[in-house]
C-alpha atoms as a PDB file:
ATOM      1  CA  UNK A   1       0.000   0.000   0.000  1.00  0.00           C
ATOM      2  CA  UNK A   2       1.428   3.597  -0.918  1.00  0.00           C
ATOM      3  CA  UNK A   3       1.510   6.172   0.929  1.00  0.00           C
ATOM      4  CA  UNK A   4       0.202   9.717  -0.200  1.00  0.00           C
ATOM      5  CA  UNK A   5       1.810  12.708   0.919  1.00  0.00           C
ATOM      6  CA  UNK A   6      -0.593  15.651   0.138  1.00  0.00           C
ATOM      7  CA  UNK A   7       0.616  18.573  -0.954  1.00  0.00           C
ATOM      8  CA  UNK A   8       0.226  20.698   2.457  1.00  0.00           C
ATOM      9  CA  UNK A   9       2.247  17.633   3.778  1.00  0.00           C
ATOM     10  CA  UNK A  10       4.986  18.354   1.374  1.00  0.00           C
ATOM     11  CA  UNK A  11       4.725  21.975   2.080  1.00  0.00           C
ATOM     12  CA  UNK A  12       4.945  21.711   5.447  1.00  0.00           C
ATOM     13  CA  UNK A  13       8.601  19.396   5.242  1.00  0.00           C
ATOM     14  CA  UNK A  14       9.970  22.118   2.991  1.00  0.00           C
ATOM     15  CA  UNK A  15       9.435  24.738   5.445  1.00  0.00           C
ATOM     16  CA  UNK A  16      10.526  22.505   7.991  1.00  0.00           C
ATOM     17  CA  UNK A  17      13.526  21.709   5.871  1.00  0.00           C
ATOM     18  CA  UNK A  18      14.137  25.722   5.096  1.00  0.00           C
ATOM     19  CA  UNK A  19      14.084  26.160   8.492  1.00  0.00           C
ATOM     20  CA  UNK A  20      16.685  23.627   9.166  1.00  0.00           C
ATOM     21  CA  UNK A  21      19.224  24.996   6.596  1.00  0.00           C
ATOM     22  CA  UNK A  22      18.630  28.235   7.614  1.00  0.00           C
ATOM     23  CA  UNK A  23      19.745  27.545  11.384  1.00  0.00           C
ATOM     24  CA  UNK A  24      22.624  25.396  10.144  1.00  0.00           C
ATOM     25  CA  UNK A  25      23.921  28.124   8.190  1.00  0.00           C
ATOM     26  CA  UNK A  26      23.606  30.743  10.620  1.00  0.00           C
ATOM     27  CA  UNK A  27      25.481  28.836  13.287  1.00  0.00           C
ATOM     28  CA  UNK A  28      28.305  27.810  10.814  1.00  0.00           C
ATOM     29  CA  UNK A  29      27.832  31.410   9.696  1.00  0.00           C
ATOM     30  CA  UNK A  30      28.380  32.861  13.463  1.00  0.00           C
ATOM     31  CA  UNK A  31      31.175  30.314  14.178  1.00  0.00           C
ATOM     32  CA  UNK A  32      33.218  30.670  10.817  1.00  0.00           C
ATOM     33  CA  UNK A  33      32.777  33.821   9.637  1.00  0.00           C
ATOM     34  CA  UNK A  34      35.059  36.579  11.874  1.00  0.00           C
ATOM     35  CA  UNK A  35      36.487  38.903   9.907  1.00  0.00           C
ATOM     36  CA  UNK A  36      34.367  41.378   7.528  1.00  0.00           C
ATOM     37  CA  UNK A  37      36.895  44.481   6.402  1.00  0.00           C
ATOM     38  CA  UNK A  38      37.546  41.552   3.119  1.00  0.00           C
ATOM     39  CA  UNK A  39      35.023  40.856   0.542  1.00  0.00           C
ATOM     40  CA  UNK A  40      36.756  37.392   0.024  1.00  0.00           C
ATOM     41  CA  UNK A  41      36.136  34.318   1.842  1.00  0.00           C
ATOM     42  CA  UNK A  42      39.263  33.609   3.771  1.00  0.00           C
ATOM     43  CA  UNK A  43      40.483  29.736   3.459  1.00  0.00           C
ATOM     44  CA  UNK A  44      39.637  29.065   7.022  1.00  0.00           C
ATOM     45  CA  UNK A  45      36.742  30.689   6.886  1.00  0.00           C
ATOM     46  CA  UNK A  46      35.764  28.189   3.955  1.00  0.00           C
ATOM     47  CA  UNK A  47      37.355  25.455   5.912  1.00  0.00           C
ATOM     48  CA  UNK A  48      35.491  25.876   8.473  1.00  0.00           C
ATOM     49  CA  UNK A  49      32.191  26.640   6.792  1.00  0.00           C
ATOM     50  CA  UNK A  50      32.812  23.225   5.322  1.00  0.00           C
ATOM     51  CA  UNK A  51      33.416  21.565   8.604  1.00  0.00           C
ATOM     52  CA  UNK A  52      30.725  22.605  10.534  1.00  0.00           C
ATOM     53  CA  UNK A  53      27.900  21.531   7.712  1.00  0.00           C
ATOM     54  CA  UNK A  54      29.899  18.045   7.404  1.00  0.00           C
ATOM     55  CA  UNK A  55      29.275  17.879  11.302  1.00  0.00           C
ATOM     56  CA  UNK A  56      25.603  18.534  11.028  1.00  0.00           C
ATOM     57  CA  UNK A  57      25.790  16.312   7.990  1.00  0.00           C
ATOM     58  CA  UNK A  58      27.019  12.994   9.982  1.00  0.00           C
ATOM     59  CA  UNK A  59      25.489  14.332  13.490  1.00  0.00           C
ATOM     60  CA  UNK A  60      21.858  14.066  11.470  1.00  0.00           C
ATOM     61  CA  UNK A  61      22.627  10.681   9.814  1.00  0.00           C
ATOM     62  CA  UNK A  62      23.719   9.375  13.385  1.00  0.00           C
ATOM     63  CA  UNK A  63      21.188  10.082  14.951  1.00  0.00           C
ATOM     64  CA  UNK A  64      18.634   8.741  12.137  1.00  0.00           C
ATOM     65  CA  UNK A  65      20.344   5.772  12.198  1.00  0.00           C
ATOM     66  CA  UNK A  66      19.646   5.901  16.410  1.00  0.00           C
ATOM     67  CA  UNK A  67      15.867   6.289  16.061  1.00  0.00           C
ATOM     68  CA  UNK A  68      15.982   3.638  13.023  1.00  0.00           C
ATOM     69  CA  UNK A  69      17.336   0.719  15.726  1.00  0.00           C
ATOM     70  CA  UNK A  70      15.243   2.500  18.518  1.00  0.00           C
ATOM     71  CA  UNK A  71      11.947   1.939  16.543  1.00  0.00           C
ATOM     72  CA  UNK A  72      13.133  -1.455  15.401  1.00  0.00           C
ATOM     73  CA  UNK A  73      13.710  -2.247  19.260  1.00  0.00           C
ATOM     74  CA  UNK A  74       9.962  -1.371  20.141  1.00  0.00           C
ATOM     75  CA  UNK A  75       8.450  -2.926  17.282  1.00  0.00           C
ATOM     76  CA  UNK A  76      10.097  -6.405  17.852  1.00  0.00           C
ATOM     77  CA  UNK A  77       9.333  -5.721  21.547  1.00  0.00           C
ATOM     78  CA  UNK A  78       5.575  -5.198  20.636  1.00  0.00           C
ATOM     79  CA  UNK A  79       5.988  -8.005  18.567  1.00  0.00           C
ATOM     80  CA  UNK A  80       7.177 -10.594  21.325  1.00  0.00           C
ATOM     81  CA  UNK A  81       4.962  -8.951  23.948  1.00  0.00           C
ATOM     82  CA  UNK A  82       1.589  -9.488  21.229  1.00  0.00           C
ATOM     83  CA  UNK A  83       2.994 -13.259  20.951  1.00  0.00           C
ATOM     84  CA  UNK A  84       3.121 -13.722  24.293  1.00  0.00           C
ATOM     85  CA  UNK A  85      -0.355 -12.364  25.021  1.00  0.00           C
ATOM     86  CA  UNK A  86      -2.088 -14.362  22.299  1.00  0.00           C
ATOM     87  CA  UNK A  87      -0.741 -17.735  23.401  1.00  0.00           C
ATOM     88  CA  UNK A  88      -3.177 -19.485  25.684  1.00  0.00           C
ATOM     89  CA  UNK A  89      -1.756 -20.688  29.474  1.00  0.00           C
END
């Protein structure tokens, strides 16, 4: 069975995920950025621009890949707890 996303669904992730890049870049934006009497991007600047998104980047996957094996846990836990229940004594 498929699942439909309606379209204030889909709206409503890409404002959630607008808001998400916009925080990300304003913290890698407040850490990296220092110096403003150059129009050019210094190299650490850039280096650490880069940094900090890779960081969210991996941070993000991590902890998807948490709450994947947490919601595994509970469903095989349901699972054995609903087998347990519908066996007679």
């Amino acid at each position: 069975m498929a699942v439909q996303v309606t379209e204030s669904d889909q709206i409503k992730q890409f404002k959630e995920f607008l808001g998400t890049y916009n925080k990300v870049t304003e913290n890698c934006f407040m850490d990296c950025v220092k110096d403003f009497t150059n129009r050019e991007v210094k190299p650490e600047e850039s280096t650490c621009s880069e940094s900090c998104l890779q960081k969210y980047l991996k941070m993000t996957q991590r902890i998807s890949m948490r709450f994947q094996e947490y919601h595994i846990q509970q469903n095989e836990a349901l699972a054995a707890k609903a087998g347990l229940l519908g066996q007679p004594h």
